[in-house]
PDB file of N, CA and C in Angstrom:
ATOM      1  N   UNK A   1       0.836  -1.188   0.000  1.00  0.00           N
ATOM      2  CA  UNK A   1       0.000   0.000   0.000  1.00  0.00           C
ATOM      3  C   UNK A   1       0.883   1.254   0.000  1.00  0.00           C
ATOM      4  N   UNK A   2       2.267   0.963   0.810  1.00  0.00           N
ATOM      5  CA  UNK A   2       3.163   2.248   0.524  1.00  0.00           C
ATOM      6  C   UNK A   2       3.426   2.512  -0.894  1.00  0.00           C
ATOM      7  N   UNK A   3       3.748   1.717  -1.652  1.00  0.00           N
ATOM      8  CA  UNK A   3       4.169   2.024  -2.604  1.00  0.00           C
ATOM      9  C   UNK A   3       3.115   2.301  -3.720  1.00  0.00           C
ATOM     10  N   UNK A   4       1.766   2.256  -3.665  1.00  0.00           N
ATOM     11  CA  UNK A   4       0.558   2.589  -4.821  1.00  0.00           C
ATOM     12  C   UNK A   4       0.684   4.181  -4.148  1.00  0.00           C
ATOM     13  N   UNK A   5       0.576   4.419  -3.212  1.00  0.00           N
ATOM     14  CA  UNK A   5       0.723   5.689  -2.582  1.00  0.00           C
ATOM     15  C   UNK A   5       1.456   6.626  -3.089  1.00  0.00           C
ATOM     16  N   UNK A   6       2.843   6.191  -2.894  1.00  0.00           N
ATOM     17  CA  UNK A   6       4.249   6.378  -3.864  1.00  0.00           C
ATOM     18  C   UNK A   6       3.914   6.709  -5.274  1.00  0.00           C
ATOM     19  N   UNK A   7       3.537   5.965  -5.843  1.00  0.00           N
ATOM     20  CA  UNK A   7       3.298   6.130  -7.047  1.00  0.00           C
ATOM     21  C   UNK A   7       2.691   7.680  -7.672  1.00  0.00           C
ATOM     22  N   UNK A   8       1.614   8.089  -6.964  1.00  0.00           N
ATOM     23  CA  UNK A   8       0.925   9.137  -7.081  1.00  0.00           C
ATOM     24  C   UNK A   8       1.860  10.328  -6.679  1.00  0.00           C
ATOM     25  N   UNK A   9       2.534  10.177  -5.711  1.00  0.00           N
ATOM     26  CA  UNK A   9       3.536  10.970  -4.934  1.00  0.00           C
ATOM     27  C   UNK A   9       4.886  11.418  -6.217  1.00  0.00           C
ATOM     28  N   UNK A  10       4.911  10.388  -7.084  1.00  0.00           N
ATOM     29  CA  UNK A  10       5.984  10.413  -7.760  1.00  0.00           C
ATOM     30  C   UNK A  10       5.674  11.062  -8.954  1.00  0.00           C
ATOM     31  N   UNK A  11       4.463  10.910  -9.467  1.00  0.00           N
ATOM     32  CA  UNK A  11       3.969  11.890 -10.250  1.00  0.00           C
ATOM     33  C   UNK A  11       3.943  12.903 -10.227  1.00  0.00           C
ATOM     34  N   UNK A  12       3.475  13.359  -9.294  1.00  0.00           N
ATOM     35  CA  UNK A  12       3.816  14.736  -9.068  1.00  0.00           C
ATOM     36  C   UNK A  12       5.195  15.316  -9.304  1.00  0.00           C
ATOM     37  N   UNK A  13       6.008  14.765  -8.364  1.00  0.00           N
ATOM     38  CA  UNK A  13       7.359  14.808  -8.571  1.00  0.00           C
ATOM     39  C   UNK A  13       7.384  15.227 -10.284  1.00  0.00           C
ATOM     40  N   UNK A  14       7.546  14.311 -10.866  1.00  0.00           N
ATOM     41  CA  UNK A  14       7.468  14.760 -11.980  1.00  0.00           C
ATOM     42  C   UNK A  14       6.351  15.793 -12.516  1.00  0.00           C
ATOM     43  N   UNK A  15       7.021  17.033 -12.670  1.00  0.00           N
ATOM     44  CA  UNK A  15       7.109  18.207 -13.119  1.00  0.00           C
ATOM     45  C   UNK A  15       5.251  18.781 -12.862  1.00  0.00           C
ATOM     46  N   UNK A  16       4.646  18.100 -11.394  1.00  0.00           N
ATOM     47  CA  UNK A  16       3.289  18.465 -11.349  1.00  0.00           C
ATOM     48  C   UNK A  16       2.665  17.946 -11.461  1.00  0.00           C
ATOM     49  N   UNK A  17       2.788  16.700 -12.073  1.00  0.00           N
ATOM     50  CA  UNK A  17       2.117  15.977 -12.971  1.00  0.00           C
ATOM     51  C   UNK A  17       0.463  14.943 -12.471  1.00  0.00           C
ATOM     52  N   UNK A  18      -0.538  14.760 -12.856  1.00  0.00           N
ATOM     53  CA  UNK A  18      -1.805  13.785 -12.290  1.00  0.00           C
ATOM     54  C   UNK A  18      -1.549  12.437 -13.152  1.00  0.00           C
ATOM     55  N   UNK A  19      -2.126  11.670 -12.199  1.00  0.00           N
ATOM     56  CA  UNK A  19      -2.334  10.257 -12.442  1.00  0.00           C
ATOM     57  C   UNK A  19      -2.948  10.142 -14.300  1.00  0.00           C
ATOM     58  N   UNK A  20      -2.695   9.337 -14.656  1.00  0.00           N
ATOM     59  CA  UNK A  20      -3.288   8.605 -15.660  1.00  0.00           C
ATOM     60  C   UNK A  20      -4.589   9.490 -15.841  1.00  0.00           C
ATOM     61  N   UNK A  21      -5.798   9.175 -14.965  1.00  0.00           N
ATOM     62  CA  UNK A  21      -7.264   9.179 -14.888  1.00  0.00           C
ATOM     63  C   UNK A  21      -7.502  10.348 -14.523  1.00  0.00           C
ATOM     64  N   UNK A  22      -6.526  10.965 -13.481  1.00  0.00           N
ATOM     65  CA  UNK A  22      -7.135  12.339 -12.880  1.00  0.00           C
ATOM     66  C   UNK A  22      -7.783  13.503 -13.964  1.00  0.00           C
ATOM     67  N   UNK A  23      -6.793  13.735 -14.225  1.00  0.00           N
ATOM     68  CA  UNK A  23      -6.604  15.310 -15.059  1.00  0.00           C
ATOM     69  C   UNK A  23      -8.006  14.688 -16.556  1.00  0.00           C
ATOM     70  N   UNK A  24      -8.079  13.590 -16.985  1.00  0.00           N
ATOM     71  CA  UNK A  24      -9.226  12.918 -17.826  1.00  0.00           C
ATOM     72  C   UNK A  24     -11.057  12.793 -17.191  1.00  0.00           C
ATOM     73  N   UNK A  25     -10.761  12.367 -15.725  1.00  0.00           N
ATOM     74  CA  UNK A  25     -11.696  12.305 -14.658  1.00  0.00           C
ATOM     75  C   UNK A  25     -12.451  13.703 -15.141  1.00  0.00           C
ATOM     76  N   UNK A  26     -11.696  14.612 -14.572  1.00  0.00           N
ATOM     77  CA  UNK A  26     -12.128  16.002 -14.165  1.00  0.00           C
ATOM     78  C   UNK A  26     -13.182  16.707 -15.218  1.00  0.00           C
ATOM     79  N   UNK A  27     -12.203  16.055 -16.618  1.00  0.00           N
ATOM     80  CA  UNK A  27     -12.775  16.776 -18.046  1.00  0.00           C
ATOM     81  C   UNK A  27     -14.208  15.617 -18.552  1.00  0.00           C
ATOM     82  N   UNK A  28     -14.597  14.920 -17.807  1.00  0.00           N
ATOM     83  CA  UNK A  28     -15.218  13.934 -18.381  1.00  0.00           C
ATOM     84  C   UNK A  28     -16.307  13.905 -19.711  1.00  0.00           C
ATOM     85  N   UNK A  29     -16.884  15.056 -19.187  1.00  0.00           N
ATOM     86  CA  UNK A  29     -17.562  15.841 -20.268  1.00  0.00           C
ATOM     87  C   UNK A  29     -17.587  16.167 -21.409  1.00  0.00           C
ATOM     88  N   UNK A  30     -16.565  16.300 -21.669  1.00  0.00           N
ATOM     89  CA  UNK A  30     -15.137  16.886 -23.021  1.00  0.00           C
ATOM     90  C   UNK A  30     -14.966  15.660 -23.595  1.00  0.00           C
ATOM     91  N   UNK A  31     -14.893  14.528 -23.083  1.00  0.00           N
ATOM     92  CA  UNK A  31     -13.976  13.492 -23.499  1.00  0.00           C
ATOM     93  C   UNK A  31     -15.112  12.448 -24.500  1.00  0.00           C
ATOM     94  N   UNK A  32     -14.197  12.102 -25.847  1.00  0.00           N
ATOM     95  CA  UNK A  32     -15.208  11.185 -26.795  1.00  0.00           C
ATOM     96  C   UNK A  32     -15.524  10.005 -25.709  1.00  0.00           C
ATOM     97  N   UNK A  33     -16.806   9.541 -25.565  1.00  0.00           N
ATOM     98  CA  UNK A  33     -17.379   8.210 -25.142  1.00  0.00           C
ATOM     99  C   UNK A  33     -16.369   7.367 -24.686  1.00  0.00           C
ATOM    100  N   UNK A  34     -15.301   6.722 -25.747  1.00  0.00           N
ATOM    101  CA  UNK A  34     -14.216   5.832 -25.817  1.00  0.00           C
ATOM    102  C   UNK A  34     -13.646   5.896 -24.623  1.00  0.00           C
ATOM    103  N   UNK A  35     -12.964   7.000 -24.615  1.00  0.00           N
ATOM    104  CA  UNK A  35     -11.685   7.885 -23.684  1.00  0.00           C
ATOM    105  C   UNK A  35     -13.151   7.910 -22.346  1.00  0.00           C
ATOM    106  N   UNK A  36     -13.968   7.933 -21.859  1.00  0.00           N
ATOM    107  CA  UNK A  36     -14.935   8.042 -20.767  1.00  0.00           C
ATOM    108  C   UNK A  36     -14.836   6.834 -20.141  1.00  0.00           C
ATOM    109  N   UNK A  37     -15.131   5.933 -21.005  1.00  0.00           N
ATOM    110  CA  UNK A  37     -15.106   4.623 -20.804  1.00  0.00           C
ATOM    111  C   UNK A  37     -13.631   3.975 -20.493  1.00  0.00           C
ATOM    112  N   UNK A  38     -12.639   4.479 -20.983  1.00  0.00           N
ATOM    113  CA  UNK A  38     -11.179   3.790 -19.946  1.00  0.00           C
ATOM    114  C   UNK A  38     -10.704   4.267 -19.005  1.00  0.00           C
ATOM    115  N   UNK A  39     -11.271   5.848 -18.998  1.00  0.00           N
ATOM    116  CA  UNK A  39     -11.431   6.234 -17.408  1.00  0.00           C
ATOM    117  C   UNK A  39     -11.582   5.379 -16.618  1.00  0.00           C
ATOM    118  N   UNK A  40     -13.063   5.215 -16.454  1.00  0.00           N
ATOM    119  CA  UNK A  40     -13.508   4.526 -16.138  1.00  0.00           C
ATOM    120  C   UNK A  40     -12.848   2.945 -15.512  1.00  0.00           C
ATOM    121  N   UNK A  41     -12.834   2.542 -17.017  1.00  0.00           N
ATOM    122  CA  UNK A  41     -12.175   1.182 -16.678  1.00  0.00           C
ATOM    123  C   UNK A  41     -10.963   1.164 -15.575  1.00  0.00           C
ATOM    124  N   UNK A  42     -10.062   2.505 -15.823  1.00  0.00           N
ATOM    125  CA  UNK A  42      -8.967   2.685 -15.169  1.00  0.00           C
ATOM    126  C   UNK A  42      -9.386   3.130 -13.636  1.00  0.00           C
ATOM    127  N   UNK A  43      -9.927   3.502 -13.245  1.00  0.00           N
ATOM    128  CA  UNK A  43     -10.389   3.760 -12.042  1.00  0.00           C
ATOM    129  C   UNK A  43     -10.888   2.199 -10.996  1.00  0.00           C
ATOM    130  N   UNK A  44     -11.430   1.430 -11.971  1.00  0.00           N
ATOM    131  CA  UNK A  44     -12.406   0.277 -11.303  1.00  0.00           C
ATOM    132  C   UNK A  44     -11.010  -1.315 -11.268  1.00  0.00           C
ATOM    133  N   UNK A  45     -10.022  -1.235 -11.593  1.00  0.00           N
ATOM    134  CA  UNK A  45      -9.059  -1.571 -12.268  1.00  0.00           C
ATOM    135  C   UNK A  45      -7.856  -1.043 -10.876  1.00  0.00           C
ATOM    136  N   UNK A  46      -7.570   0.140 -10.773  1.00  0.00           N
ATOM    137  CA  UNK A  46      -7.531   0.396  -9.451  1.00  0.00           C
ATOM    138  C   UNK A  46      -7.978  -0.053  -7.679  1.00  0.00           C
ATOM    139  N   UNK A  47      -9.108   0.383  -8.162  1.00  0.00           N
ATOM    140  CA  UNK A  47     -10.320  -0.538  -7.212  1.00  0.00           C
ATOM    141  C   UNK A  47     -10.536  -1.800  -6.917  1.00  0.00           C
ATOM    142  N   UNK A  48     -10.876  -2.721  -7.679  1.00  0.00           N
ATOM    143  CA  UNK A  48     -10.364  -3.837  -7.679  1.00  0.00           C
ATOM    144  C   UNK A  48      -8.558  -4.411  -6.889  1.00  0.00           C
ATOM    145  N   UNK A  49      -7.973  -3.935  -7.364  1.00  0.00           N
ATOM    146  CA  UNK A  49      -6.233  -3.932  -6.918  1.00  0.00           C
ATOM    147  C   UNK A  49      -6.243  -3.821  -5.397  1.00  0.00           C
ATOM    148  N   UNK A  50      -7.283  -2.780  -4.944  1.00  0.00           N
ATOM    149  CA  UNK A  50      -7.238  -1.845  -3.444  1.00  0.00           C
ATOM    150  C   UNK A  50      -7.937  -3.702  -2.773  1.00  0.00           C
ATOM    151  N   UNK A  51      -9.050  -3.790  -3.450  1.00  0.00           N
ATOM    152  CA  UNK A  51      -9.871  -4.715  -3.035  1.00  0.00           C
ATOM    153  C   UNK A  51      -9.067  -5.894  -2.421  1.00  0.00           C
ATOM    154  N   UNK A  52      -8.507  -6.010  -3.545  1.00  0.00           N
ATOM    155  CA  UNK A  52      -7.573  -7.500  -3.015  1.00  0.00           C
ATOM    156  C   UNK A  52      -6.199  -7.609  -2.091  1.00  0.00           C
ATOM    157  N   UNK A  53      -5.651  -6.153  -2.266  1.00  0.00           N
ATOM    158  CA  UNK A  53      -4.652  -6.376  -0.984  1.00  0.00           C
ATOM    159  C   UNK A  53      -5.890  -6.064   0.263  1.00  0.00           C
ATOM    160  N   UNK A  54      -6.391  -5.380   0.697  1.00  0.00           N
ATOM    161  CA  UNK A  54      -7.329  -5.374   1.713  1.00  0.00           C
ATOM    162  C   UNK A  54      -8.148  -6.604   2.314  1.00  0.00           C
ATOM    163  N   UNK A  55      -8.000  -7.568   1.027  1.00  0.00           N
ATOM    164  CA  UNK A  55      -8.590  -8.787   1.500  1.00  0.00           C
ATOM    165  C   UNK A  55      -7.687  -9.927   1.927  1.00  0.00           C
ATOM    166  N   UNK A  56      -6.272  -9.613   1.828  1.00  0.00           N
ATOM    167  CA  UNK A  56      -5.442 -10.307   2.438  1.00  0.00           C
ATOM    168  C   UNK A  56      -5.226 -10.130   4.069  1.00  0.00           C
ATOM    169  N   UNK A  57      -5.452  -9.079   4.605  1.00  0.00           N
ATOM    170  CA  UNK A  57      -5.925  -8.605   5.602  1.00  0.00           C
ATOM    171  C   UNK A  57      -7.551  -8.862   6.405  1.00  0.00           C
ATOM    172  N   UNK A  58      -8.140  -9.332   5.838  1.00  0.00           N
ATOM    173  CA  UNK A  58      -9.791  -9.167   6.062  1.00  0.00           C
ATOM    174  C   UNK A  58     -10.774  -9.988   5.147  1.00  0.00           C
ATOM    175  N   UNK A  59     -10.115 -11.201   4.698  1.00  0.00           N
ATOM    176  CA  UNK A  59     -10.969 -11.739   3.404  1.00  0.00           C
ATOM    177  C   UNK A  59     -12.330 -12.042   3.303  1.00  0.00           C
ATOM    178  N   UNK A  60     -13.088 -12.135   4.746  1.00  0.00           N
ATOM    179  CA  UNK A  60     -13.930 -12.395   5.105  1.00  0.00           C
ATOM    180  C   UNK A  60     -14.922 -11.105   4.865  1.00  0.00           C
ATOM    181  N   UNK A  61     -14.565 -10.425   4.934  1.00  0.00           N
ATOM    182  CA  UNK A  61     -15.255  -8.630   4.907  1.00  0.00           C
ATOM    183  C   UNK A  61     -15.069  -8.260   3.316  1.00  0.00           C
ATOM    184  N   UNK A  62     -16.333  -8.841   2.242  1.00  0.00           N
ATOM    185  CA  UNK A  62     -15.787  -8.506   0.848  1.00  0.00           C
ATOM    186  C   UNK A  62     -16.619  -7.273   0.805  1.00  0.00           C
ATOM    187  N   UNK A  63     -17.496  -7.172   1.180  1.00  0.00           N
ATOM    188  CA  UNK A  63     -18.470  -5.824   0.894  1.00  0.00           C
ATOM    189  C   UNK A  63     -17.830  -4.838   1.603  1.00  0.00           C
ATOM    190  N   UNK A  64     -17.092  -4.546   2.701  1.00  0.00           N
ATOM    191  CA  UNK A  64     -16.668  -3.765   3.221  1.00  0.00           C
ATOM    192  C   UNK A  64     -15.383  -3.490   2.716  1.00  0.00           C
ATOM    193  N   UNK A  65     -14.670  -4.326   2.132  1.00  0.00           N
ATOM    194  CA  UNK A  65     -13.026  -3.761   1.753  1.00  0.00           C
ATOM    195  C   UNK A  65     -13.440  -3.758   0.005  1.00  0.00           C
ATOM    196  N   UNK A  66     -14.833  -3.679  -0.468  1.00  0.00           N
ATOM    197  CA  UNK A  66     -15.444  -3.251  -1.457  1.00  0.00           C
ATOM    198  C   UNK A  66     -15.326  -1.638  -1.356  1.00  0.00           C
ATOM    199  N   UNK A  67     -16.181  -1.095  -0.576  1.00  0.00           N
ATOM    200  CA  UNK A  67     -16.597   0.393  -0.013  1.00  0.00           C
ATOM    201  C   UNK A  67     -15.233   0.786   0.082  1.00  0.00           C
ATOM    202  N   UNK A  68     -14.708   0.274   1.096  1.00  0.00           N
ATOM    203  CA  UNK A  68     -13.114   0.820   1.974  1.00  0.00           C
ATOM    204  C   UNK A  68     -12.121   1.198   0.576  1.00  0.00           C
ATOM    205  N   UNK A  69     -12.100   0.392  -0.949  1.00  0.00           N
ATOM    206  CA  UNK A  69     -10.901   0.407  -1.912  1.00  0.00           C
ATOM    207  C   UNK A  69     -11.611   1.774  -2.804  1.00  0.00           C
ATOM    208  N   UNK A  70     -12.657   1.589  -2.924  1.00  0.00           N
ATOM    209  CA  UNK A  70     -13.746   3.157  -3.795  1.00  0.00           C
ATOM    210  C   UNK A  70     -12.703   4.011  -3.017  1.00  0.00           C
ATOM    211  N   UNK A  71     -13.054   4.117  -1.119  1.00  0.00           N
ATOM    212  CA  UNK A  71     -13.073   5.424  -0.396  1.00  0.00           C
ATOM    213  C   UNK A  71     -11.293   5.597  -0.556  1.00  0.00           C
ATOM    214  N   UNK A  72     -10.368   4.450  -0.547  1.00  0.00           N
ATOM    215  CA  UNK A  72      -9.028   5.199  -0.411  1.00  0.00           C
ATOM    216  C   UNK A  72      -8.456   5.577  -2.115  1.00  0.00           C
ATOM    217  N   UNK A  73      -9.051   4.825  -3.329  1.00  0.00           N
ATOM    218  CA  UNK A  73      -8.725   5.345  -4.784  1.00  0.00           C
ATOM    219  C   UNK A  73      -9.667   6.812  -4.957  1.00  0.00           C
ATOM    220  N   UNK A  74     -10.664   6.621  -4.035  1.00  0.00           N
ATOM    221  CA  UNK A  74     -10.886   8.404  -3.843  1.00  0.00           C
ATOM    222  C   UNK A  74     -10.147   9.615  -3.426  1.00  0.00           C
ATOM    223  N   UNK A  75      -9.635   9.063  -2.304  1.00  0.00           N
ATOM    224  CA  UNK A  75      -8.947   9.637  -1.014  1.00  0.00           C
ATOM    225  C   UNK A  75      -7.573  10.537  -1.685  1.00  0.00           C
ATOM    226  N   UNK A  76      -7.190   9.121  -2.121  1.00  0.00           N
ATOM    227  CA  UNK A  76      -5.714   9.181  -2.918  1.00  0.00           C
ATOM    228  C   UNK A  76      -5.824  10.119  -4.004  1.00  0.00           C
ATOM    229  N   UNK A  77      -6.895  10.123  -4.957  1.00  0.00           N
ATOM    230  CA  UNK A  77      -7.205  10.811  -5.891  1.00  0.00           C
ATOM    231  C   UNK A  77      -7.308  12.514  -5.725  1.00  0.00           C
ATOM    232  N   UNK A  78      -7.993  12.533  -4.769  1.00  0.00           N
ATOM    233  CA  UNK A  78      -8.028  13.709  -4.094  1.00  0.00           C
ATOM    234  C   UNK A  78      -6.846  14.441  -3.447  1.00  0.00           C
ATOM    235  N   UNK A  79      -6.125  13.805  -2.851  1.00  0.00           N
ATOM    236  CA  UNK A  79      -5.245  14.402  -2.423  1.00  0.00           C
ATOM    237  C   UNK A  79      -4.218  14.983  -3.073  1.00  0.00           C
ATOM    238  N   UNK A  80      -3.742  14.409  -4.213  1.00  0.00           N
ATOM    239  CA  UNK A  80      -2.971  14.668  -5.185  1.00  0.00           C
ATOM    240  C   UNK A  80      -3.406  15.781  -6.072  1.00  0.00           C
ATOM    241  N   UNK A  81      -4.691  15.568  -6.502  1.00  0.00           N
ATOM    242  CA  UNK A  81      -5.409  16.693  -6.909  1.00  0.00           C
ATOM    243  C   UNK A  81      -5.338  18.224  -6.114  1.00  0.00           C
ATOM    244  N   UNK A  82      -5.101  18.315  -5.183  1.00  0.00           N
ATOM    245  CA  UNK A  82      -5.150  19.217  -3.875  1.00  0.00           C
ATOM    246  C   UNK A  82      -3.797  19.966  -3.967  1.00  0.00           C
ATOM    247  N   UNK A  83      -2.424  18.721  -4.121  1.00  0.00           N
ATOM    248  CA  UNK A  83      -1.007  18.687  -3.881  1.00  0.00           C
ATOM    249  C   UNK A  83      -0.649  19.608  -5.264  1.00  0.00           C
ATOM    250  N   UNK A  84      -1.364  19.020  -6.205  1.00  0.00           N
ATOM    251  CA  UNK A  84      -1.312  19.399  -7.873  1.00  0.00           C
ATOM    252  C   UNK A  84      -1.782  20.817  -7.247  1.00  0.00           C
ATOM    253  N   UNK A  85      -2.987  21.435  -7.070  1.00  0.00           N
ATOM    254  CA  UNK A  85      -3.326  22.681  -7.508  1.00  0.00           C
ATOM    255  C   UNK A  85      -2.797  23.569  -6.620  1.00  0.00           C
ATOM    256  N   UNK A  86      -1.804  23.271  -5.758  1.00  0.00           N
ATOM    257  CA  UNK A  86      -1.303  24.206  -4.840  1.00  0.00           C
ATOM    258  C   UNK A  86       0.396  23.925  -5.436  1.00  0.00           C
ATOM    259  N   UNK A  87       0.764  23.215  -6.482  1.00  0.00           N
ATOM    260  CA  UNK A  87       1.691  22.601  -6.762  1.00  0.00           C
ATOM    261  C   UNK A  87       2.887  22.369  -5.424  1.00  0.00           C
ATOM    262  N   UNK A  88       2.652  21.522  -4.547  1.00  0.00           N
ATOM    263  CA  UNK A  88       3.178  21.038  -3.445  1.00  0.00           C
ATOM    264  C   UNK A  88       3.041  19.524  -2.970  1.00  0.00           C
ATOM    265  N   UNK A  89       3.997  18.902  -3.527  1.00  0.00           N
ATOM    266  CA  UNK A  89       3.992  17.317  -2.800  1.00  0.00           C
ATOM    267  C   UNK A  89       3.697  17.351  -1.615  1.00  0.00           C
ATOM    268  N   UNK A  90       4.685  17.917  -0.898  1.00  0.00           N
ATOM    269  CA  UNK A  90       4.692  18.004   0.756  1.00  0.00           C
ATOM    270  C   UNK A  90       3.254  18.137   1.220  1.00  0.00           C
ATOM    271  N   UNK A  91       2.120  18.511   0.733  1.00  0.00           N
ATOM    272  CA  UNK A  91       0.706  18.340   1.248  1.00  0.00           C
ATOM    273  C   UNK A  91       0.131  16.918   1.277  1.00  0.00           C
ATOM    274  N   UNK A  92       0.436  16.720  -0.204  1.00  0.00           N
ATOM    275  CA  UNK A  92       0.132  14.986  -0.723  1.00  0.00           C
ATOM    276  C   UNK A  92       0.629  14.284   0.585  1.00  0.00           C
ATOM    277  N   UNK A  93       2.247  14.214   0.863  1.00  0.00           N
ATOM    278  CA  UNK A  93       2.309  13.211   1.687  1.00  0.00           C
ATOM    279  C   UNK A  93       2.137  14.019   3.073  1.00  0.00           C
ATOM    280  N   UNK A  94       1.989  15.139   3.504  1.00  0.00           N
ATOM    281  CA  UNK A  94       0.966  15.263   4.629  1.00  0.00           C
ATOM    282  C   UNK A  94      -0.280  14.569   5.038  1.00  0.00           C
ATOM    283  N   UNK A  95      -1.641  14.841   3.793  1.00  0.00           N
ATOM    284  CA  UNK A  95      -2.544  14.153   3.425  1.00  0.00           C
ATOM    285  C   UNK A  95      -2.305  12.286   3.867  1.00  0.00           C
ATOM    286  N   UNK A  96      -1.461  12.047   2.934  1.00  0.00           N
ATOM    287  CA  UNK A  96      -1.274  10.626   2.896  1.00  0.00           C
ATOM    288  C   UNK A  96      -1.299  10.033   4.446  1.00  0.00           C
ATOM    289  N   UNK A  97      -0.185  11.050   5.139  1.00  0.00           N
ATOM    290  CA  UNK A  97       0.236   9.918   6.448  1.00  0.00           C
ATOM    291  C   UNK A  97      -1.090  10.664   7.039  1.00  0.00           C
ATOM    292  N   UNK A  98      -1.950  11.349   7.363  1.00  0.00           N
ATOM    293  CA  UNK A  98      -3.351  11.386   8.221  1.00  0.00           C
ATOM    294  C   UNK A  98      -4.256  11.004   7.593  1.00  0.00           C
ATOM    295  N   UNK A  99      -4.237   9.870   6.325  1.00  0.00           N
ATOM    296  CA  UNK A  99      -5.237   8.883   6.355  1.00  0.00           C
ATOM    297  C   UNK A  99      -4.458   7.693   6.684  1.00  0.00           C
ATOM    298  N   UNK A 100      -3.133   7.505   6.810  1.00  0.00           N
ATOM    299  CA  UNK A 100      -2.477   6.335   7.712  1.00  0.00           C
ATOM    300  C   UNK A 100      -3.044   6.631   9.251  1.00  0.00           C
ATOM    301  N   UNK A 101      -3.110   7.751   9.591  1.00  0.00           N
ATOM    302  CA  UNK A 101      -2.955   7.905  11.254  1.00  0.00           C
ATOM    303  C   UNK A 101      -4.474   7.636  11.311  1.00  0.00           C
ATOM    304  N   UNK A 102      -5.621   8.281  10.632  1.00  0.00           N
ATOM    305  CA  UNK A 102      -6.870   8.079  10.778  1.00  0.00           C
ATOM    306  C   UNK A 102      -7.335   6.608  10.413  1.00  0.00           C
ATOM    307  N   UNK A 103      -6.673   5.813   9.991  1.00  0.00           N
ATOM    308  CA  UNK A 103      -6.971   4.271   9.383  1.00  0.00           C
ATOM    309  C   UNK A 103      -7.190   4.019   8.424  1.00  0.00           C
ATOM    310  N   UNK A 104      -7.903   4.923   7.475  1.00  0.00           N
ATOM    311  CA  UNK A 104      -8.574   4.809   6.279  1.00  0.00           C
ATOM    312  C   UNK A 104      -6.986   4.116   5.257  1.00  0.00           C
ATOM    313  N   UNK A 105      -5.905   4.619   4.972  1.00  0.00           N
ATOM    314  CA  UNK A 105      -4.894   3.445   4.333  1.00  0.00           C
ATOM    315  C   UNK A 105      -4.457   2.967   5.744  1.00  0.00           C
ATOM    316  N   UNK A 106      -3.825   1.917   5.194  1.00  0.00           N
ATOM    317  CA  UNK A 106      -3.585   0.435   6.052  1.00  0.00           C
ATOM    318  C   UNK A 106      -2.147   1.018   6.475  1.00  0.00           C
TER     319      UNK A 106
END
């Protein structure tokens, strides 16, 4: 989980930069059908990923580390988004470690 975290963190790094989906997310409107739809895909694809390390932890709880992988590929999404428009990592991984301290990432 550190390192999907990382990942987003590193983007930025590079020169500002949003995830894959973000900066596409936002414009959804704009975007031909096609390009909506791998959003999409790319988001749930994510989700899924969250799902299954969470269930190595909790396998028994599928509906709940269902909800729990939406709320942290949200979380994550957001935060970066936040880090991006203030152009400042150092918020991102502010952000990051007080959803470690609050529980929400593992």
């Amino acid at each position: 989980m550190a390192r999907y975290t990382e990942v987003f963190a590193d983007t930025l790094r590079a020169d500002n930069r949003l995830c894959l989906a973000g900066m596409p997310g936002a414009e959804r409107n704009q975007l031909p059908e096609e390009v909506q739809t791998e959003v999409v895909k790319y988001g749930e694809m994510n989700e899924r990923w969250l799902e299954r390390v969470l269930a190595m932890r909790d396998p028994d709880k599928t509906e709940q580390n269902q909800r729990r992988a939406k709320a942290i590929y949200a979380a994550v999404q957001g935060a970066q988004l936040i880090a991006h428009t203030r152009n400042d990592v150092s918020l991102y991984e502010e952000i990051i470690a007080t959803y470690r301290e609050s529980g929400l990432l593992p």
